[in-house]
PDB file of N, CA and C in Angstrom:
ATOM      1  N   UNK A   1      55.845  10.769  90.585  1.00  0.00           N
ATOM      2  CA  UNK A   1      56.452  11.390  89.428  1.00  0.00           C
ATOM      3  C   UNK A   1      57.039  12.733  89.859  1.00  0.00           C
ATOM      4  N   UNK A   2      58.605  12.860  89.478  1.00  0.00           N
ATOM      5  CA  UNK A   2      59.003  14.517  89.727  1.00  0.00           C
ATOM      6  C   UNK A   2      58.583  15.392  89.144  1.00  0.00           C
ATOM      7  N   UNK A   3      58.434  16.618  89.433  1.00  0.00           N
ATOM      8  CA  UNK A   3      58.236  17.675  88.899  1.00  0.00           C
ATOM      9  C   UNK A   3      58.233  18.169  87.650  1.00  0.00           C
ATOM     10  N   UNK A   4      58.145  18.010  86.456  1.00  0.00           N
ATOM     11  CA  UNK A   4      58.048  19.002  84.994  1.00  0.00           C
ATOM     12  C   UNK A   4      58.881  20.284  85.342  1.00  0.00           C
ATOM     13  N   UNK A   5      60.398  19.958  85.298  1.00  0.00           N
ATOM     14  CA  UNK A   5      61.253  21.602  84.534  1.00  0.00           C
ATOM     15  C   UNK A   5      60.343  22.382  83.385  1.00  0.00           C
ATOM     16  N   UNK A   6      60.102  22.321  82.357  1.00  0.00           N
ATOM     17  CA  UNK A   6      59.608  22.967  82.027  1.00  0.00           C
ATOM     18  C   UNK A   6      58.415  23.244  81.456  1.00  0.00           C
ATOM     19  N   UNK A   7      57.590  23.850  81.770  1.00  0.00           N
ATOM     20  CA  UNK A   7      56.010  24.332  82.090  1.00  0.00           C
ATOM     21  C   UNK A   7      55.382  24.977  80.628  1.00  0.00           C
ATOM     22  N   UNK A   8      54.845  24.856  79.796  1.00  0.00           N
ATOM     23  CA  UNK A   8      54.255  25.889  79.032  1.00  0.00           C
ATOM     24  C   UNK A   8      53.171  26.258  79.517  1.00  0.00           C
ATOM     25  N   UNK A   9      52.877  27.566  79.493  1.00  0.00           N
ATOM     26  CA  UNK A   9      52.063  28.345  79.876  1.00  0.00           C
ATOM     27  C   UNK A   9      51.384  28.920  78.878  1.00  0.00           C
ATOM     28  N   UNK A  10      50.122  28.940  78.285  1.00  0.00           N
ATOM     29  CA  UNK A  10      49.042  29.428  77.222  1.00  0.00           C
ATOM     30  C   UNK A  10      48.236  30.661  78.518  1.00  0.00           C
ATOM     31  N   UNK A  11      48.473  31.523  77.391  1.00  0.00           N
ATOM     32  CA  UNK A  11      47.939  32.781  77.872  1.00  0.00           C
ATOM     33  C   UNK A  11      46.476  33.003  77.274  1.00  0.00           C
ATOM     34  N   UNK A  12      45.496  33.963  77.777  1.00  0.00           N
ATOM     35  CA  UNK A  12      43.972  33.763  77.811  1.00  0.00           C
ATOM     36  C   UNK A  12      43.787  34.246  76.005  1.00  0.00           C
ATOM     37  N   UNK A  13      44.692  34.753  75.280  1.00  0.00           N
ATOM     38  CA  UNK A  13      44.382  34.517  73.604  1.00  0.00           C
ATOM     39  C   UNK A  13      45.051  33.413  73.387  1.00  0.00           C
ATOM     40  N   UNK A  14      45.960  32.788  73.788  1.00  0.00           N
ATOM     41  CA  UNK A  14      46.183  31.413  73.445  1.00  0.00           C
ATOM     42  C   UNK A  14      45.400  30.354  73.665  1.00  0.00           C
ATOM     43  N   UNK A  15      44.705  30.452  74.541  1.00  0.00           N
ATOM     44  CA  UNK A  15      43.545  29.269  74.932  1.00  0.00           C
ATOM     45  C   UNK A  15      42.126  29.473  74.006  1.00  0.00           C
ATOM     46  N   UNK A  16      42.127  31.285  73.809  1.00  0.00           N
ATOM     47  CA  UNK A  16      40.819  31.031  72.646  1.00  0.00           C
ATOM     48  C   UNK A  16      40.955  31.336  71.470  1.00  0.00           C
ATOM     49  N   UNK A  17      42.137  30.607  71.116  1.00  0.00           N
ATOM     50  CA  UNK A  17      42.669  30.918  69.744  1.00  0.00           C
ATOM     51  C   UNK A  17      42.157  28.978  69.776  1.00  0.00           C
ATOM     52  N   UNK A  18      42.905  28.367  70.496  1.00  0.00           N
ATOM     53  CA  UNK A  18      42.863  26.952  71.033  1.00  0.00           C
ATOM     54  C   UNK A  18      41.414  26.424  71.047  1.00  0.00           C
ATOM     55  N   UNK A  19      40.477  26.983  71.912  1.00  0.00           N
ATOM     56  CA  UNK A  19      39.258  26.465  71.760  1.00  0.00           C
ATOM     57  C   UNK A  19      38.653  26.775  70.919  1.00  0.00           C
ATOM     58  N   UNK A  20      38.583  27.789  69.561  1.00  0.00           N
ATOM     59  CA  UNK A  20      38.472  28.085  68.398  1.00  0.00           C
ATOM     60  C   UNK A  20      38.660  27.117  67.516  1.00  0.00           C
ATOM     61  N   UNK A  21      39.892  26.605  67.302  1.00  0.00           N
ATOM     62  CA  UNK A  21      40.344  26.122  66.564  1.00  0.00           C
ATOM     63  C   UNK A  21      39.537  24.592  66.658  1.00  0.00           C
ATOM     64  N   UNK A  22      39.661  24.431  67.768  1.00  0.00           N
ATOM     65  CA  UNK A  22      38.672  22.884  68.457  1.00  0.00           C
ATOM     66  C   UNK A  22      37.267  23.367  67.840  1.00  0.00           C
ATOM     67  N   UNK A  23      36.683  24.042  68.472  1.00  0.00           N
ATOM     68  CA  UNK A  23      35.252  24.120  67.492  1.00  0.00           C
ATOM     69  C   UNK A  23      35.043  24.171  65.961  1.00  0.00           C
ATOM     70  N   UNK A  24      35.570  24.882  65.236  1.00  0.00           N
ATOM     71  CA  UNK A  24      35.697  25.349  64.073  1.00  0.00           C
ATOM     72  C   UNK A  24      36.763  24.116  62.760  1.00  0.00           C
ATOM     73  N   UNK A  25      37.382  22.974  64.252  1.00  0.00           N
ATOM     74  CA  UNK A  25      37.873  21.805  63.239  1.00  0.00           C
ATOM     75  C   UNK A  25      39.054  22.588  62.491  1.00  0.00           C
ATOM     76  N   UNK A  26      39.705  23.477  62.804  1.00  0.00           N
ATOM     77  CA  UNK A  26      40.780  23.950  62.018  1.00  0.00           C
ATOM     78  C   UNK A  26      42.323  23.277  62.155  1.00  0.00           C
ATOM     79  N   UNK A  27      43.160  23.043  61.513  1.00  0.00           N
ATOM     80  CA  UNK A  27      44.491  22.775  61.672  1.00  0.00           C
ATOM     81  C   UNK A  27      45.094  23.888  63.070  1.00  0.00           C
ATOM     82  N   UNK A  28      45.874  22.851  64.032  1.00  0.00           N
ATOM     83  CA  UNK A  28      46.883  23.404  64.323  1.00  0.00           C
ATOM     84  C   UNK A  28      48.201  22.960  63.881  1.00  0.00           C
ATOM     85  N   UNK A  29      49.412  23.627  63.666  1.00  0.00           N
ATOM     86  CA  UNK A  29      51.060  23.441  63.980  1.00  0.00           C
ATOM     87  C   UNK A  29      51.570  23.557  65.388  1.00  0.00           C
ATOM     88  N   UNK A  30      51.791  22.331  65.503  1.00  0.00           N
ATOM     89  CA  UNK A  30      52.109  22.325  66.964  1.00  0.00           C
ATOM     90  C   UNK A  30      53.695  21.750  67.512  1.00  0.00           C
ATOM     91  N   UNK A  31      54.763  22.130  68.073  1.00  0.00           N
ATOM     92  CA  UNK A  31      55.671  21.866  67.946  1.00  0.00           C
ATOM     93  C   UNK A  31      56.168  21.270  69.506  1.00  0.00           C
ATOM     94  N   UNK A  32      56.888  20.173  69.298  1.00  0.00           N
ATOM     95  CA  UNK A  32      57.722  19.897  70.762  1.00  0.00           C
ATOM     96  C   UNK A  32      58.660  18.820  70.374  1.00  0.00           C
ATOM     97  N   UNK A  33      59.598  18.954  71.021  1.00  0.00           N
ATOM     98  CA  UNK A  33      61.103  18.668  70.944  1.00  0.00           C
ATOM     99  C   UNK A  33      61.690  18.550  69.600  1.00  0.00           C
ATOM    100  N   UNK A  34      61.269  20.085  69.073  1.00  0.00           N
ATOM    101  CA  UNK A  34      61.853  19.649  67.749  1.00  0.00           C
ATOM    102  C   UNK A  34      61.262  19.692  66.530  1.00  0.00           C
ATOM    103  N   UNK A  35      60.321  19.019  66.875  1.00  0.00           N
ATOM    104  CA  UNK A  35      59.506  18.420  65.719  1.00  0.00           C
ATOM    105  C   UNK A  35      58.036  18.630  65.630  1.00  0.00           C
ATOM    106  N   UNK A  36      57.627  19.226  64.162  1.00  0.00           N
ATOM    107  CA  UNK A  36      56.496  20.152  64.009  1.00  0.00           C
ATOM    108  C   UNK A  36      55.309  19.342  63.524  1.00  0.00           C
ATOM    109  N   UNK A  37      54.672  18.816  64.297  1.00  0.00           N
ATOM    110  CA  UNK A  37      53.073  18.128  64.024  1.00  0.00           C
ATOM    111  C   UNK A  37      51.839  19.020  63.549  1.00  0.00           C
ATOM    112  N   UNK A  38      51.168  18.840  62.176  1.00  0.00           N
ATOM    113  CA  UNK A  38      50.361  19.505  61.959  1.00  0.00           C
ATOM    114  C   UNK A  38      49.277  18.683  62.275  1.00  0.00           C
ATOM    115  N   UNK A  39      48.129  18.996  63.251  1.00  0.00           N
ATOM    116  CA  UNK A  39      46.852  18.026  63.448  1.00  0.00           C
ATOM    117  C   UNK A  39      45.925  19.062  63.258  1.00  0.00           C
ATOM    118  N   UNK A  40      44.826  17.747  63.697  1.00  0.00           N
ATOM    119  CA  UNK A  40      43.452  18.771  64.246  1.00  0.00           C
ATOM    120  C   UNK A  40      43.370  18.371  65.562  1.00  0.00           C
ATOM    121  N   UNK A  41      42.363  18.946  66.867  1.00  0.00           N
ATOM    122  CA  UNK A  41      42.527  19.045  67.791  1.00  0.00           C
ATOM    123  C   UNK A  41      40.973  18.298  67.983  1.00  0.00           C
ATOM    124  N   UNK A  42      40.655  17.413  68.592  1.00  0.00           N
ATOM    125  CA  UNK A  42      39.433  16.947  68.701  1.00  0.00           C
ATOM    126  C   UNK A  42      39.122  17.331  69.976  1.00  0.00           C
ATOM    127  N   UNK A  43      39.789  17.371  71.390  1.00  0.00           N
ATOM    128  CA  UNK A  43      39.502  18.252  72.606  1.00  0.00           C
ATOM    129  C   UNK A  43      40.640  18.503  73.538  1.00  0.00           C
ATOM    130  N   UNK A  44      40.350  19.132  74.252  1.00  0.00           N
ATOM    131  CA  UNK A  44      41.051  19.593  75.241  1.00  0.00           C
ATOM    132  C   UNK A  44      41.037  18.742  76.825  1.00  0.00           C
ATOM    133  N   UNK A  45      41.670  17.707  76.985  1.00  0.00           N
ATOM    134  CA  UNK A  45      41.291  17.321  78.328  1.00  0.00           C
ATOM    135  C   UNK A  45      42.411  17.386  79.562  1.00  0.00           C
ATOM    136  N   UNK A  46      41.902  17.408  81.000  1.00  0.00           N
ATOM    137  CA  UNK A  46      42.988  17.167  82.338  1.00  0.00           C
ATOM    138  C   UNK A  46      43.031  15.735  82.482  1.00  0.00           C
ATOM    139  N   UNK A  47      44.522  15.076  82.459  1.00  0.00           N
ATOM    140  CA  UNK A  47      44.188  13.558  83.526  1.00  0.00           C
ATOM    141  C   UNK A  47      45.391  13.566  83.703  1.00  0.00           C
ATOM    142  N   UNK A  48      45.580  12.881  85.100  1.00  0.00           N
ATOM    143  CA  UNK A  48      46.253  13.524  85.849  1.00  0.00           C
ATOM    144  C   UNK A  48      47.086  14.891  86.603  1.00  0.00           C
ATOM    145  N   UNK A  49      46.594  15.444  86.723  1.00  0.00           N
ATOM    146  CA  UNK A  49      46.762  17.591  86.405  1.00  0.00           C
ATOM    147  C   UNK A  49      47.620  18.073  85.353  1.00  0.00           C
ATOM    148  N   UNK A  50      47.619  17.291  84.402  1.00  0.00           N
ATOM    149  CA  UNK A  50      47.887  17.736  83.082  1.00  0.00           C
ATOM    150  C   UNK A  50      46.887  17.807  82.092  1.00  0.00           C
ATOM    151  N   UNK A  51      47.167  19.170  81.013  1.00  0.00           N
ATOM    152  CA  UNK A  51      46.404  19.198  80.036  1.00  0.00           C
ATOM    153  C   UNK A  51      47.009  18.741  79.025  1.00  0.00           C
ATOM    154  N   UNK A  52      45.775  18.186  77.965  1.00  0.00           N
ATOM    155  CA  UNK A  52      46.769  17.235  77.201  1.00  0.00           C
ATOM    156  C   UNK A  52      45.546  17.799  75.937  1.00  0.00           C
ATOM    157  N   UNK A  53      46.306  17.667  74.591  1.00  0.00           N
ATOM    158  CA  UNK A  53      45.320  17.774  73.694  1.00  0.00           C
ATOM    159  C   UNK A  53      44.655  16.219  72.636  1.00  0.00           C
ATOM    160  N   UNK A  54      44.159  16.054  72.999  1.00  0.00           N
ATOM    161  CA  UNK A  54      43.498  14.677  71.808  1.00  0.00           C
ATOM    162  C   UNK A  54      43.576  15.234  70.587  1.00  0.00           C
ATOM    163  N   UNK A  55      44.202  14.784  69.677  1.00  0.00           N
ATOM    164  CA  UNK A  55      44.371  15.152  68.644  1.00  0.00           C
ATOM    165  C   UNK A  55      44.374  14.144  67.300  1.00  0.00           C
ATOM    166  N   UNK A  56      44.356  14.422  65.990  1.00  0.00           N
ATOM    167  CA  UNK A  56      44.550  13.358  64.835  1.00  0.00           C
ATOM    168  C   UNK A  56      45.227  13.822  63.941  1.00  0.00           C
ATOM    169  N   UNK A  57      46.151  13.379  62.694  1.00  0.00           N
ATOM    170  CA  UNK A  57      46.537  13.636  61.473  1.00  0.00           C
ATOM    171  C   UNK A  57      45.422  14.259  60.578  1.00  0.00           C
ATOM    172  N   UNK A  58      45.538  15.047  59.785  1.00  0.00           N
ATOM    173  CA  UNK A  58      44.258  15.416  59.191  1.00  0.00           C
ATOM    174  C   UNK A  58      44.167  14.649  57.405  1.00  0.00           C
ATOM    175  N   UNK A  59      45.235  13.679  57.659  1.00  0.00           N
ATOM    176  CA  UNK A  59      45.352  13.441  56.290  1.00  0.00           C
ATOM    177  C   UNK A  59      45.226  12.122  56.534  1.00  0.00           C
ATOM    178  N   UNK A  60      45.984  11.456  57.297  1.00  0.00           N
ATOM    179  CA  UNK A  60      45.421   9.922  57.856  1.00  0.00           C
ATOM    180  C   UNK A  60      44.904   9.415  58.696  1.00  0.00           C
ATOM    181  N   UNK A  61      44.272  10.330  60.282  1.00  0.00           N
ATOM    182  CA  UNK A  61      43.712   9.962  60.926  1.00  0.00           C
ATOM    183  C   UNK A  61      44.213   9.491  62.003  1.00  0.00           C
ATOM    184  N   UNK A  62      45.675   9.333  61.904  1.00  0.00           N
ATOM    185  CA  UNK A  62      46.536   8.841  62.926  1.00  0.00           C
ATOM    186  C   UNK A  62      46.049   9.704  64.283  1.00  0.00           C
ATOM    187  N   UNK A  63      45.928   9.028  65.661  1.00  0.00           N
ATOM    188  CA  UNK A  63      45.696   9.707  66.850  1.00  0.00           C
ATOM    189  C   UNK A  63      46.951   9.816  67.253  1.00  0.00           C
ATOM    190  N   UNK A  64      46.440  10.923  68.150  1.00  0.00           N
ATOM    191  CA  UNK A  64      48.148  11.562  69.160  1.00  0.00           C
ATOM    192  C   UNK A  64      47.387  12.396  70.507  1.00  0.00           C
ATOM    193  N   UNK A  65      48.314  11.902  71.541  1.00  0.00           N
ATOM    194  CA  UNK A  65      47.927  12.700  72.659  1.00  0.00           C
ATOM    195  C   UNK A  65      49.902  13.844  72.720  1.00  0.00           C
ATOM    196  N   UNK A  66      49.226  15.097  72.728  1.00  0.00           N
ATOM    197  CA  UNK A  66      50.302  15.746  73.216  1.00  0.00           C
ATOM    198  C   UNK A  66      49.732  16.919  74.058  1.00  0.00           C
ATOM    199  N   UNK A  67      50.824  16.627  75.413  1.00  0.00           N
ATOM    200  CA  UNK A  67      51.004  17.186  76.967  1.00  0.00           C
ATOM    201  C   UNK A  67      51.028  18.668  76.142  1.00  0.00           C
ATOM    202  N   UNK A  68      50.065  19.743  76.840  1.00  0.00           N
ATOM    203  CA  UNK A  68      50.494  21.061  76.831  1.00  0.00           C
ATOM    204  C   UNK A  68      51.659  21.475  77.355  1.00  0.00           C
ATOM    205  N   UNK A  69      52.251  20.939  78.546  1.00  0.00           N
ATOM    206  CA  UNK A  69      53.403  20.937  79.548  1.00  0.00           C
ATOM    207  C   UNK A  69      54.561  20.662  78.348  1.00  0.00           C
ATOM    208  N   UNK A  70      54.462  19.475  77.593  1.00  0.00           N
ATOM    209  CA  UNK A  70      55.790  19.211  76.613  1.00  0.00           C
ATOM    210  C   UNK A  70      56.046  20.173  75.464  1.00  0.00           C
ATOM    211  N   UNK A  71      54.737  21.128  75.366  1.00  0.00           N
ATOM    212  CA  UNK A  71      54.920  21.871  74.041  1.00  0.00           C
ATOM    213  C   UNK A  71      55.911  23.055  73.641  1.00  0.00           C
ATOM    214  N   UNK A  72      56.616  23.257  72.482  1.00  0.00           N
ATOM    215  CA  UNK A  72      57.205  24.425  72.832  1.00  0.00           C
ATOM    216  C   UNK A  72      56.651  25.613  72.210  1.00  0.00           C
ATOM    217  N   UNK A  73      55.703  25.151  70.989  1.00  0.00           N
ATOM    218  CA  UNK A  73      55.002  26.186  70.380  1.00  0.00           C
ATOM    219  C   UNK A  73      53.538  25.956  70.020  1.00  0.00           C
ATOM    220  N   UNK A  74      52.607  26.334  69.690  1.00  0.00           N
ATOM    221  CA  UNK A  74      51.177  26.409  69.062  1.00  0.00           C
ATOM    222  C   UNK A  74      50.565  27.441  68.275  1.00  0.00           C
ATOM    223  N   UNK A  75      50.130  26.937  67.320  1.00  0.00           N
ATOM    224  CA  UNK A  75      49.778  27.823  66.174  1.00  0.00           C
ATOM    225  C   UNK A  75      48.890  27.578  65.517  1.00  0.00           C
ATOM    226  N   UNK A  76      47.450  28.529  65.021  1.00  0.00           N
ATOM    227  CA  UNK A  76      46.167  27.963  64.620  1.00  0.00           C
ATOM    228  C   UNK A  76      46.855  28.022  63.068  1.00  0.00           C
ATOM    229  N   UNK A  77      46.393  27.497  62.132  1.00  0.00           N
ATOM    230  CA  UNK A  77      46.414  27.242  60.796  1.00  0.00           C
ATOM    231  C   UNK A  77      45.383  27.813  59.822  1.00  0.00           C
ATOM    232  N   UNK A  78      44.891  28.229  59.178  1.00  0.00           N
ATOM    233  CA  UNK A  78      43.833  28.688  58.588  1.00  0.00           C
ATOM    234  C   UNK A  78      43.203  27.210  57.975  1.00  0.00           C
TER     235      UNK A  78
END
């Protein structure tokens, strides 16, 4: 697989805003290519040296894996 042009990078209050939000079961808004997914975050995992978030709909349950690498924004929710 080539390289990932572009990289997001979470800075050390972005990651414990992130693992916050994972403990505490809170909504994130999370955005990439475009388009703004509101979930919850069930964990944080690496596979293949990517971080990826496990995530669900908080209204239907729908699962979603989205690449930290693909993201363009993140935002905790109250």
């Amino acid at each position: 697989m080539p390289p990932r042009n572009k990289i997001t990078q979470l800075n050390a209050a972005q990651y414990d805003a992130l693992e916050r939000a994972i403990i505490d079961r809170r909504r994130l808004s999370v955005w990439r290519r475009g388009t703004e997914f509101m979930v919850i975050v069930d964990r944080l995992r690496v596979t293949g040296g990517r971080e990826a978030l496990e995530a669900h709909h908080p209204t239907t349950g729908d699962k979603l894996t989205l690449y930290i690498d693909e993201l363009e924004g993140i935002e905790v929710v109250g």
